[in-house]
N, C-alpha and C. Protein backbone atom coordinates (compact mmCIF):
# COMPACT_ATOMS: atom_id res chain seq x y z
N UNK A 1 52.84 62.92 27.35
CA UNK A 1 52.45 61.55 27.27
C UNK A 1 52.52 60.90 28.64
N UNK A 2 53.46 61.29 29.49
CA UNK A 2 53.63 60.65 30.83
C UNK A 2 52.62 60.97 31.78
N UNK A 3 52.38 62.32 31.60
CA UNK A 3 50.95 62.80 32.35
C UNK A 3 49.65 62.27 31.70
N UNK A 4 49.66 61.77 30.67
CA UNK A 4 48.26 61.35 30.08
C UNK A 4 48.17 60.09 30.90
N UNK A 5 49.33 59.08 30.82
CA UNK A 5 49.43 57.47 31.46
C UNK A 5 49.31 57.67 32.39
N UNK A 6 50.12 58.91 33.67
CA UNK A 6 50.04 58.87 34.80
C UNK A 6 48.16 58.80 35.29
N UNK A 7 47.58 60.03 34.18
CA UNK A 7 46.13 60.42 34.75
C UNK A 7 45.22 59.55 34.11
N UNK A 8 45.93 58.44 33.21
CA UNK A 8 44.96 57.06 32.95
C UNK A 8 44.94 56.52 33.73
N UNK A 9 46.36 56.22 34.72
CA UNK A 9 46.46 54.99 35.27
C UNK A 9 45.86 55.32 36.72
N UNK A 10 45.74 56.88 37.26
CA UNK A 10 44.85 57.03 38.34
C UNK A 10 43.26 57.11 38.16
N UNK A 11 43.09 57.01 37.09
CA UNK A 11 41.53 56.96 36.41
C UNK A 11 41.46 55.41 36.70
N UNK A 12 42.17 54.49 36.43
CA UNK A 12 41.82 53.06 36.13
C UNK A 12 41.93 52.79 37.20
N UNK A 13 42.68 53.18 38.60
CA UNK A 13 42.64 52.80 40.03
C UNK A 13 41.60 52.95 40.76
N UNK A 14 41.03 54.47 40.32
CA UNK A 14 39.88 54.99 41.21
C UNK A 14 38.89 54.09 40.41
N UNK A 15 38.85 53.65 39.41
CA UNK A 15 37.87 53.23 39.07
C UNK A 15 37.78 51.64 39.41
N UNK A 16 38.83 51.21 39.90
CA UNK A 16 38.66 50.19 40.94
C UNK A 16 38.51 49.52 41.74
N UNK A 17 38.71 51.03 42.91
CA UNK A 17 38.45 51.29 44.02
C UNK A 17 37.05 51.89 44.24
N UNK A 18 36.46 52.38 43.81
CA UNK A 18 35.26 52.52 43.73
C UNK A 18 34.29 51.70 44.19
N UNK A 19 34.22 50.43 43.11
CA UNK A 19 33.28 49.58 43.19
C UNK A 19 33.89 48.80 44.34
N UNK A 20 34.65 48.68 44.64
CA UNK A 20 35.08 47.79 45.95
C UNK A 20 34.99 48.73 47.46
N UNK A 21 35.31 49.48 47.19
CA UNK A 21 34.35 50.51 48.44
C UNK A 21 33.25 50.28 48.39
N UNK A 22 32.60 50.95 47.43
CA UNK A 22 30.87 50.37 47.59
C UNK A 22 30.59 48.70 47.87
N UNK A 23 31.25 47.78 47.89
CA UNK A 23 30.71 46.80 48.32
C UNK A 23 30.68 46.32 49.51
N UNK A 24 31.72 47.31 50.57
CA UNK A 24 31.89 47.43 51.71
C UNK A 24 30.69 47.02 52.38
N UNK A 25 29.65 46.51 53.09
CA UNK A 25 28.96 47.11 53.74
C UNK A 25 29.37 47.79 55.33
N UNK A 26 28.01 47.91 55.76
CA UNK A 26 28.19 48.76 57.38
C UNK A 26 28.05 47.26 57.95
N UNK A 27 28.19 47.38 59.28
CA UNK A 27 28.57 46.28 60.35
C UNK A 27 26.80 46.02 60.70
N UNK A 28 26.73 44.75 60.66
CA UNK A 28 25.20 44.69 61.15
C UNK A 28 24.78 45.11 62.67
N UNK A 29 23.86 45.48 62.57
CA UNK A 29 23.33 45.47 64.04
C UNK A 29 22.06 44.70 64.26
N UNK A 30 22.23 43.71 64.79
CA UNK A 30 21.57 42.45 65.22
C UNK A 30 20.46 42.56 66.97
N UNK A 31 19.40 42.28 66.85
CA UNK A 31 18.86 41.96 67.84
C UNK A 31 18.38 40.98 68.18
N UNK A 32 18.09 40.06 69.15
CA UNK A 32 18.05 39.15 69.78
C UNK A 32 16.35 39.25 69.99
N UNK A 33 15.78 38.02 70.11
CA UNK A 33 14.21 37.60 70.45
C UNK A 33 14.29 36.32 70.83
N UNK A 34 13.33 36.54 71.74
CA UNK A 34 13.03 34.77 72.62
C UNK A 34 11.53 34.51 72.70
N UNK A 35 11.82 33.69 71.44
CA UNK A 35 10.55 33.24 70.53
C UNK A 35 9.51 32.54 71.72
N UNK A 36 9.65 32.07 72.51
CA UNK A 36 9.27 31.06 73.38
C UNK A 36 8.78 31.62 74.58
N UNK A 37 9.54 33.26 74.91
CA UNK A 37 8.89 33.36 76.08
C UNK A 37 8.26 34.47 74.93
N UNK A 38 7.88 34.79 73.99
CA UNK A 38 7.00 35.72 73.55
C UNK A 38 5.41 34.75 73.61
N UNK A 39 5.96 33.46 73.35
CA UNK A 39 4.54 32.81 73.14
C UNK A 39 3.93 32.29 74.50
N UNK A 40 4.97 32.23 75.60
CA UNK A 40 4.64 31.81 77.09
C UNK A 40 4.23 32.76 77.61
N UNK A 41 4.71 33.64 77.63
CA UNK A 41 4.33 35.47 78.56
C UNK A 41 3.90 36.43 77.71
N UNK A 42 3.23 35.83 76.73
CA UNK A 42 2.30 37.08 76.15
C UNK A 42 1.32 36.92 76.74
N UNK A 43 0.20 38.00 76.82
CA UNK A 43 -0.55 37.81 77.64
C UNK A 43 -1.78 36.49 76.48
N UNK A 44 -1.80 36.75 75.19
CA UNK A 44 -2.70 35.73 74.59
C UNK A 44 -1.98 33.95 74.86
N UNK A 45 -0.72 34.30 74.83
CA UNK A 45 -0.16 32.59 75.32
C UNK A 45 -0.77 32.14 76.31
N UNK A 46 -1.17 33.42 77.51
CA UNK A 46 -1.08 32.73 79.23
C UNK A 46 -2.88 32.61 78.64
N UNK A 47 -3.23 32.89 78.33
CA UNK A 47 -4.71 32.61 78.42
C UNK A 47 -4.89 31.41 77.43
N UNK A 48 -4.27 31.34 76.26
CA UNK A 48 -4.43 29.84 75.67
C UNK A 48 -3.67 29.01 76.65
N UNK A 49 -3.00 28.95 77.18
CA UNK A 49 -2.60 27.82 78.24
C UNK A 49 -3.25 27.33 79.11
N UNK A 50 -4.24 28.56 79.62
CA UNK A 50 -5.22 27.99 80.70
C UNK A 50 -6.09 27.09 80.04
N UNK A 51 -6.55 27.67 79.16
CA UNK A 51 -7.48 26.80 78.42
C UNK A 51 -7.48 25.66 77.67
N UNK A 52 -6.05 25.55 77.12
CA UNK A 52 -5.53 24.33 76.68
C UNK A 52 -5.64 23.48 77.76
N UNK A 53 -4.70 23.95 79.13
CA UNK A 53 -4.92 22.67 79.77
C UNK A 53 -5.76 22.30 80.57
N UNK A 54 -7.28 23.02 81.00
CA UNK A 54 -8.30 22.46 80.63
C UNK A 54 -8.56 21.42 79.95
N UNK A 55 -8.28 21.54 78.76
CA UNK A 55 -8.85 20.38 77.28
C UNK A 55 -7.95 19.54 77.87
N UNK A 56 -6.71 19.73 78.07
CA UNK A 56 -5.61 18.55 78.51
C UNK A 56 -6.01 17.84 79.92
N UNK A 57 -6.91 18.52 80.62
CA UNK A 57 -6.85 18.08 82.17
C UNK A 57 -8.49 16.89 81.86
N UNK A 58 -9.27 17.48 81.02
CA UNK A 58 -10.71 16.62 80.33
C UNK A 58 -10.27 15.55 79.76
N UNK A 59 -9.14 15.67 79.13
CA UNK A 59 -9.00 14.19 78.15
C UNK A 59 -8.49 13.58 78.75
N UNK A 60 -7.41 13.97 79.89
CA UNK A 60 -6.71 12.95 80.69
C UNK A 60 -8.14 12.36 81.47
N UNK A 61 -8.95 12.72 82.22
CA UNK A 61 -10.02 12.82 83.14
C UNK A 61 -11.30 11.37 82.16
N UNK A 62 -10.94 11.50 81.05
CA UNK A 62 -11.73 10.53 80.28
C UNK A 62 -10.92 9.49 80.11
N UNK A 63 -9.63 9.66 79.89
CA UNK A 63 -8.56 8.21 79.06
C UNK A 63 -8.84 7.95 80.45
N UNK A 64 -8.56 8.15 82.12
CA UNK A 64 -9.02 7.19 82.63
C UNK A 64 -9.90 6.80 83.20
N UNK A 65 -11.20 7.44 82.58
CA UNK A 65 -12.80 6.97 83.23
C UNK A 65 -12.31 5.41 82.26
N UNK A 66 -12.43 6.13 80.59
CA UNK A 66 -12.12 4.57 79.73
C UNK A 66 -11.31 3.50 80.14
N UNK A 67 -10.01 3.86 80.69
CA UNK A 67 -9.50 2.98 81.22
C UNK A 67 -9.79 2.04 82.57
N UNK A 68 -10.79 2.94 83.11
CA UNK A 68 -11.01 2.33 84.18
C UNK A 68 -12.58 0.73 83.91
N UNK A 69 -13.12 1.46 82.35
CA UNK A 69 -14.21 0.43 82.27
C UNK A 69 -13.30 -0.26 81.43
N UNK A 70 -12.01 -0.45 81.01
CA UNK A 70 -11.26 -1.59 80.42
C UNK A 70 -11.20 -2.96 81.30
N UNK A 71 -11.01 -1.78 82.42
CA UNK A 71 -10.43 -2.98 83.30
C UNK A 71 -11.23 -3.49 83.76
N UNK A 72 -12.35 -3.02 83.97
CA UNK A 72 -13.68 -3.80 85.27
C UNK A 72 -14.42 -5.06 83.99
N UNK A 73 -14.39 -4.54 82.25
CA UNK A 73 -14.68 -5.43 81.20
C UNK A 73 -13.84 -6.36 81.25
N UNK A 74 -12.71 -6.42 81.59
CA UNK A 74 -11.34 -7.35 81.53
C UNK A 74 -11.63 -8.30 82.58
N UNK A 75 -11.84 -7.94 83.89
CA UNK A 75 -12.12 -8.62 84.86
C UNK A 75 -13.02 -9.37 84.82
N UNK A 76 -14.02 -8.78 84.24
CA UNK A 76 -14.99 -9.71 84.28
C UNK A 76 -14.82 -10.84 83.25
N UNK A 77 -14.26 -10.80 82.09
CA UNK A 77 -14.25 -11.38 81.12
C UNK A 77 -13.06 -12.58 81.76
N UNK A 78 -12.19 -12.11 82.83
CA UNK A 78 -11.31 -13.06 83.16
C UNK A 78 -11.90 -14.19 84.06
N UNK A 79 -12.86 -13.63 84.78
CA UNK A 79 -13.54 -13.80 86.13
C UNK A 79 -14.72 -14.75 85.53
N UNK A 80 -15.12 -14.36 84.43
CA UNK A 80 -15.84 -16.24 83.76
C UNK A 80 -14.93 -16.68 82.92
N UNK A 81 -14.21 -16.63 82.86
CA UNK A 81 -13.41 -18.14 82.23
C UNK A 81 -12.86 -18.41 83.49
N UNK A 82 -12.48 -17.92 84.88
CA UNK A 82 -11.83 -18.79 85.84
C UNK A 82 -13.11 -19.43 86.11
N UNK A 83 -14.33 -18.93 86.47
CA UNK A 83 -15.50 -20.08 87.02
C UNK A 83 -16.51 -20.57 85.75
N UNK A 84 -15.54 -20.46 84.88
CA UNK A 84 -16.44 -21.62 83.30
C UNK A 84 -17.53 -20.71 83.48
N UNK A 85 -17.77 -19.96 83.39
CA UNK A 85 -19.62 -19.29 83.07
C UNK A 85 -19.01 -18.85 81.70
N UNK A 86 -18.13 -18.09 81.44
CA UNK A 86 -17.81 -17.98 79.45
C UNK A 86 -17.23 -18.88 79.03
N UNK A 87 -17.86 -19.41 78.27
CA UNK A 87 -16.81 -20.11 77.58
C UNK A 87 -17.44 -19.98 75.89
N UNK A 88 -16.49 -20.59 75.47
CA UNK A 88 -16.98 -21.10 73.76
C UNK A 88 -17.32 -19.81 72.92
N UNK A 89 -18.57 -19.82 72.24
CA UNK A 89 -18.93 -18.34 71.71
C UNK A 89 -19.59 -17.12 72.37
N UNK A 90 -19.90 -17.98 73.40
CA UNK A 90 -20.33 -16.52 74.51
C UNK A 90 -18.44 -15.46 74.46
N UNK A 91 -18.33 -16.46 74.86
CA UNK A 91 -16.39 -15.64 75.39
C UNK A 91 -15.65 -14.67 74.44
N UNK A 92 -15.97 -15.82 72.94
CA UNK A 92 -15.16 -15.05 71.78
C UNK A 92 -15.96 -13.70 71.73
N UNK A 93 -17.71 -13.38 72.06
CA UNK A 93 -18.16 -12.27 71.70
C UNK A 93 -17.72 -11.24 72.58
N UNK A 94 -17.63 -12.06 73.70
CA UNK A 94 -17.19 -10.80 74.81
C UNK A 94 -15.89 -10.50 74.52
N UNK A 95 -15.21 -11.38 74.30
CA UNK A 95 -13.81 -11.28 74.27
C UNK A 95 -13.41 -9.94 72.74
N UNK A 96 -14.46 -10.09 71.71
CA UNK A 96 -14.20 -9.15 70.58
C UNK A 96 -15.39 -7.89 70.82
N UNK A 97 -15.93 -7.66 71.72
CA UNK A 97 -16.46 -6.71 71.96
C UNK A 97 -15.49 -5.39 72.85
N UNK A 98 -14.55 -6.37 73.47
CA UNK A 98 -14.09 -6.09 74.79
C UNK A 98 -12.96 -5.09 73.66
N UNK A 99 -12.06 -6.04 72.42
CA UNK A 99 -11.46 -5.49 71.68
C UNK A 99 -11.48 -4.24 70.93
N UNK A 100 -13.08 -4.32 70.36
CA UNK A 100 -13.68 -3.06 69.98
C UNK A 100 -13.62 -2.12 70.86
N UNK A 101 -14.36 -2.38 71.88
CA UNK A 101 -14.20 -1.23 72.72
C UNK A 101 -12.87 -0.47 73.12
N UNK A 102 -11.71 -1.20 73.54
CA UNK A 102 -10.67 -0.76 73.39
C UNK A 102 -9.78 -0.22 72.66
N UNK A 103 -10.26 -0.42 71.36
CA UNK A 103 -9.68 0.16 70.17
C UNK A 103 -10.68 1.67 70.06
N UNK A 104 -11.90 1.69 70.19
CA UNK A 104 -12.88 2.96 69.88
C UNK A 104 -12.37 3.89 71.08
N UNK A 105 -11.86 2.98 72.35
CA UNK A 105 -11.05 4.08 73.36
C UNK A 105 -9.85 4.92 73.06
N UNK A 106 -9.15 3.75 72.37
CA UNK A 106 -7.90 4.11 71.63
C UNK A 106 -8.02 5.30 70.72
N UNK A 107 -9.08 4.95 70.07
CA UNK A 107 -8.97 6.31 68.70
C UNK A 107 -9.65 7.47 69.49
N UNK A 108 -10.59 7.27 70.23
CA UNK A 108 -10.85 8.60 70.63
C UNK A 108 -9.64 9.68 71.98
N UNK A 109 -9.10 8.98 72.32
CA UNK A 109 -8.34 9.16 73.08
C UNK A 109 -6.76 9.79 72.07
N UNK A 110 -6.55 9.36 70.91
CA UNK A 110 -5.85 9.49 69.99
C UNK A 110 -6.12 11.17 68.94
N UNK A 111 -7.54 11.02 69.09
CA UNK A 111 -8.11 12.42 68.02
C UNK A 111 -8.31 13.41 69.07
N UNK A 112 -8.43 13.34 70.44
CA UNK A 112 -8.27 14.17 71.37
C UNK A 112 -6.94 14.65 71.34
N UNK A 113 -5.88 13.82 71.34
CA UNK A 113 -4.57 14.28 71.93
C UNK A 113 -3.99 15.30 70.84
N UNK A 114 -4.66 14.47 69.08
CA UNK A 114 -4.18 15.24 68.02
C UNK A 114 -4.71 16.48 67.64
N UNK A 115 -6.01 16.71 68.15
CA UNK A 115 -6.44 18.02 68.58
C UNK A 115 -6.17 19.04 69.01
N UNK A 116 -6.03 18.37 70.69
CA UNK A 116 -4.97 19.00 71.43
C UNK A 116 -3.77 19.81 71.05
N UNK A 117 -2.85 19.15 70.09
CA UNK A 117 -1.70 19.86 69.95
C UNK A 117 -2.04 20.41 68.52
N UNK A 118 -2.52 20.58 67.56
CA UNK A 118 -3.36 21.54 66.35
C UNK A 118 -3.47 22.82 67.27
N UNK A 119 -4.38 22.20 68.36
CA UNK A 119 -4.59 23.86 68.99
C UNK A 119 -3.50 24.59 69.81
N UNK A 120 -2.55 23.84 69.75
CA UNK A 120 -1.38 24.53 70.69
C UNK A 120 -0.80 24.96 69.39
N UNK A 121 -0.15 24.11 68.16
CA UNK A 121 0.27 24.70 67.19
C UNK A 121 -0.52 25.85 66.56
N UNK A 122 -1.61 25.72 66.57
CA UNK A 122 -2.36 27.32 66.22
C UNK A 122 -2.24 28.36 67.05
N UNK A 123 -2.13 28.18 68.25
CA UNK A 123 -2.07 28.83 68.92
C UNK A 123 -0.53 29.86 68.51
N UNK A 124 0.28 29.19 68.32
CA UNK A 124 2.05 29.59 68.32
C UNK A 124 1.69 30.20 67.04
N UNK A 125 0.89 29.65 65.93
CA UNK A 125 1.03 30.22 64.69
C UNK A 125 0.43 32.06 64.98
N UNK A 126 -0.56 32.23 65.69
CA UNK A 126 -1.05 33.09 65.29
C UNK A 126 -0.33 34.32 66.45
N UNK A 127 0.05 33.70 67.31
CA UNK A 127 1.21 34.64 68.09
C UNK A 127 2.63 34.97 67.08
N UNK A 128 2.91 33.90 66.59
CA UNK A 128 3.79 34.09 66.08
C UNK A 128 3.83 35.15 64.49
N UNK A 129 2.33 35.29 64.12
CA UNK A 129 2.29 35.54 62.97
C UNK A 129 1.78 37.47 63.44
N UNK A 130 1.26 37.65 64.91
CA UNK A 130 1.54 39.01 65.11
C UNK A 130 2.47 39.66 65.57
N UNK A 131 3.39 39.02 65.69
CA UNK A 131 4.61 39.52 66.18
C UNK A 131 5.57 39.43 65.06
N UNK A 132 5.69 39.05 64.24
CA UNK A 132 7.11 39.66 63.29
C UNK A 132 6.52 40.59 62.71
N UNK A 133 5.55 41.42 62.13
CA UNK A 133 5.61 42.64 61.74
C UNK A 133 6.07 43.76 63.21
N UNK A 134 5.63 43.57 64.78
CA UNK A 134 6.28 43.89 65.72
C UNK A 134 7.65 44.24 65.58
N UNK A 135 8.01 42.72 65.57
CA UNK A 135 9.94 42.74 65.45
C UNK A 135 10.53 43.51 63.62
N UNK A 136 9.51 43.29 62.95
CA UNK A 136 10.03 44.42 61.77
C UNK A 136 10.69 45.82 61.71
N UNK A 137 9.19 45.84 63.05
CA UNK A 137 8.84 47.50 63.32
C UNK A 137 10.40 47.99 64.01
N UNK A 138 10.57 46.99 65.14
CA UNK A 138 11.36 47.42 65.93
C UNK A 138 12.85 47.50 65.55
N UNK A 139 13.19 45.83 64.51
CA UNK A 139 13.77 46.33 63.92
C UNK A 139 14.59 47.56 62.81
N UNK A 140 13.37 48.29 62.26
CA UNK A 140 13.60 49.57 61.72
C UNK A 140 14.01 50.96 62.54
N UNK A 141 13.40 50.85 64.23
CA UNK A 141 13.65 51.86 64.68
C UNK A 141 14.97 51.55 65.54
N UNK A 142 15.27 50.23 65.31
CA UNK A 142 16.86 50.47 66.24
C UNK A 142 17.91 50.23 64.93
N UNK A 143 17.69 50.59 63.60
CA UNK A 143 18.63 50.50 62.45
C UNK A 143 19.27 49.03 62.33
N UNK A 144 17.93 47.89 63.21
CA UNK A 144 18.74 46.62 63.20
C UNK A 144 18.45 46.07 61.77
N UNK A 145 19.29 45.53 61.37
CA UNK A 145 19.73 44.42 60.05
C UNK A 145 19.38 42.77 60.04
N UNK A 146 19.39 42.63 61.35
CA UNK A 146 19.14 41.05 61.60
C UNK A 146 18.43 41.30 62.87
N UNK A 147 17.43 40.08 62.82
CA UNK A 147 16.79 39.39 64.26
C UNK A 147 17.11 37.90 63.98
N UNK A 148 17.59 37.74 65.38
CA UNK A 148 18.15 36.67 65.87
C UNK A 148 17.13 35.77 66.61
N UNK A 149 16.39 34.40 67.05
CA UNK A 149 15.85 34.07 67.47
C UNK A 149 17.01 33.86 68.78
N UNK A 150 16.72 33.68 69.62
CA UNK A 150 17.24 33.62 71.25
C UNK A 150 18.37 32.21 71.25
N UNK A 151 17.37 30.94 71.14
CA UNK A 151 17.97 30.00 71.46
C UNK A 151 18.88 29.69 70.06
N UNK A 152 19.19 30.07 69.00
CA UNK A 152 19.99 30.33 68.21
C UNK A 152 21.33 30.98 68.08
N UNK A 153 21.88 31.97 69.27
CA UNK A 153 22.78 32.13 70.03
C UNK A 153 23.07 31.33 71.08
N UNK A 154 24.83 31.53 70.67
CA UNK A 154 25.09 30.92 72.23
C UNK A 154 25.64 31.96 73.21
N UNK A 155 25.88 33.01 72.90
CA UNK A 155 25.93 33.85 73.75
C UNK A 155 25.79 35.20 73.07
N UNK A 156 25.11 36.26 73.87
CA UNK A 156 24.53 37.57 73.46
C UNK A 156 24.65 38.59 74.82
N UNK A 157 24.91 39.78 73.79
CA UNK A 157 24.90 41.01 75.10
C UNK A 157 22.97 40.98 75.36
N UNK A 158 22.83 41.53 76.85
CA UNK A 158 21.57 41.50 77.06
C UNK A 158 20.88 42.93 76.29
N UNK A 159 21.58 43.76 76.30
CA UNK A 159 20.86 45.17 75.70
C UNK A 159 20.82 44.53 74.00
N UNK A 160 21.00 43.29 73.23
CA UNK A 160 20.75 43.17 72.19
C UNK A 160 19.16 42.74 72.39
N UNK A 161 18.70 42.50 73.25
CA UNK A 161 17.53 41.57 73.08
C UNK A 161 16.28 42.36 73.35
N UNK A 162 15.33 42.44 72.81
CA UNK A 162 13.85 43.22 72.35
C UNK A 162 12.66 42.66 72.82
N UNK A 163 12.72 41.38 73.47
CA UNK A 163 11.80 40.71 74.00
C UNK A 163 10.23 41.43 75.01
N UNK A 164 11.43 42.03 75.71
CA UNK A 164 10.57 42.66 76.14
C UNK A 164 9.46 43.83 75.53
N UNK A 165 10.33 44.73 74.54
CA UNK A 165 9.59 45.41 73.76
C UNK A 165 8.37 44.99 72.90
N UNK A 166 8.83 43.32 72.30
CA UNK A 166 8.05 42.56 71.45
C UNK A 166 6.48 42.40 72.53
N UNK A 167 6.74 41.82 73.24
CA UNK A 167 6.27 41.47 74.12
C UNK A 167 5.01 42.35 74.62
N UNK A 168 5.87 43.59 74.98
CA UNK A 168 4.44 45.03 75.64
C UNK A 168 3.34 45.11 74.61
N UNK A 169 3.91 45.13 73.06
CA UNK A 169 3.15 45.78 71.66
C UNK A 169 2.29 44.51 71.93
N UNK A 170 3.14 43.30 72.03
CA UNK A 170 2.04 42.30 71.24
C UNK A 170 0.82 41.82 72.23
N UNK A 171 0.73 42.44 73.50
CA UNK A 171 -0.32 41.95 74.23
C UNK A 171 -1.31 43.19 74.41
N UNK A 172 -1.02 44.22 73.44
CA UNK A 172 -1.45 45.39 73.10
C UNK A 172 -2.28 45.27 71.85
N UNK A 173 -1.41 44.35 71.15
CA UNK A 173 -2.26 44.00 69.77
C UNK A 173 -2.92 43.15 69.93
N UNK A 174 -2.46 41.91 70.49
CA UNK A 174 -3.20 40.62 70.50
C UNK A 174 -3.11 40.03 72.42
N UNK A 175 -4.39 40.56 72.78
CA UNK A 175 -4.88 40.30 73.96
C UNK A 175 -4.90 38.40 73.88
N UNK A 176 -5.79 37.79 72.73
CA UNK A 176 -6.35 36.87 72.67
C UNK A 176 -6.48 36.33 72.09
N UNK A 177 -6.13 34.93 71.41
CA UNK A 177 -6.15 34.26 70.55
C UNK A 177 -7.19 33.21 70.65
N UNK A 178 -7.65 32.15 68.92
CA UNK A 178 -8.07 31.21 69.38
C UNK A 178 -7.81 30.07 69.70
N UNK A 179 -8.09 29.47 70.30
CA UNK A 179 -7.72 28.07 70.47
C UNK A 179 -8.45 26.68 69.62
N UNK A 180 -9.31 27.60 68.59
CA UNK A 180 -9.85 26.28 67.76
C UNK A 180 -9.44 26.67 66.52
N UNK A 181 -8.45 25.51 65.86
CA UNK A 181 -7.88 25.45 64.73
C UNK A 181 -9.30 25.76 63.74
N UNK A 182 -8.39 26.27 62.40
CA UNK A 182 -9.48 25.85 61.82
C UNK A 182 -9.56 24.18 60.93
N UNK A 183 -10.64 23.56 60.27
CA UNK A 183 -10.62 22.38 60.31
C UNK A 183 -9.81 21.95 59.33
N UNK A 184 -9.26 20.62 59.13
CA UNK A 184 -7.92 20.34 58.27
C UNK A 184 -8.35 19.89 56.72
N UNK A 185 -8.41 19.74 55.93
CA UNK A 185 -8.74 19.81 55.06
C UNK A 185 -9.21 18.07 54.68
N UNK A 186 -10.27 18.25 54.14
CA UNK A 186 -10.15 16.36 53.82
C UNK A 186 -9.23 15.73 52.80
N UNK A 187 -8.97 14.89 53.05
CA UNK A 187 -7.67 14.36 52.01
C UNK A 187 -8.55 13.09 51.23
């Protein structure tokens, strides 16, 4: 009877120990990515950049052609009421033309800028969207468990980080991206 309890009661241990071993896991192995210079120094980032700021260097190049006929409309509009040549309803028309116009500067100057950054956000989307099957990949061949985005650490060994690896594949895969969103949906 003592040997039956003894070889129950090591049956009921191991069988305790068991499942709590197995829940052990292994220690992760984590790698590091720097989301930011994948999208700056890939080679499809550096070429949407040129071209972005192009579009950025045109719209600035227009807000102040527009701005510049604000002001010469302003002047003038100031420049007859100092010598009375506007006055009355001549003035109010100029004076609400002058408004319009500044507001049609406003919005176009506004759907440019919001453009503008659609195509920078597309831009990140579609870098970003060939590169995590990359970092999947790579993850599988270094038995890593986690990817870490970069600026999400505050401090990391440098041999954790894959950037560079990310980096070679993805300007291998993706030379080139576009820079025209596609269009937003009407609401």
């Amino acid at each position: 009877m003592r040997q039956l309890l003894s070889s129950l009661a090591a049956a009921t241990l191991l069988a305790v120990a068991v499942p709590a071993a197995a829940q052990q896991l292994a220690p992760p192995v984590i790698v590091i990515v720097d989301l930011d210079r994948i999208v700056n120094d890939s080679a499809a980032g550096k070429a949407a950049a040129t071209e972005l700021q192009g579009r950025a260097n045109a719209l600035r190049t227009r807000a102040q052609a527009l701005n510049s006929q604000l002001q010469t409309d302003a002047q003038a509009i100031q420049q007859g009421q100092a010598n009375k040549t506007l006055q009355g309803p001549q003035l109010e028309q100029r004076v609400k033309a002058f408004q319009d116009k500044e507001s049609a500067a406003r919005a176009e100057i506004g759907r440019g800028e919001e453009d503008l950054a659609r195509a920078q956000q597309y831009v990140v989307q579609q870098i970003n969207n060939a590169a995590q099957p990359i970092i999947t990949q790579l993850m599988r061949e270094k038995g890593a468990s986690v990817a870490l985005a970069e600026r999400a650490t505050i401090q990391h060994s440098a041999s954790l980080n894959i950037t560079n690896d990310v980096l070679a594949r993805l300007n291998t895969q993706l030379p080139k991206v576009s820079t025209t969103p596609p269009p937003t949906p009407q609401k």
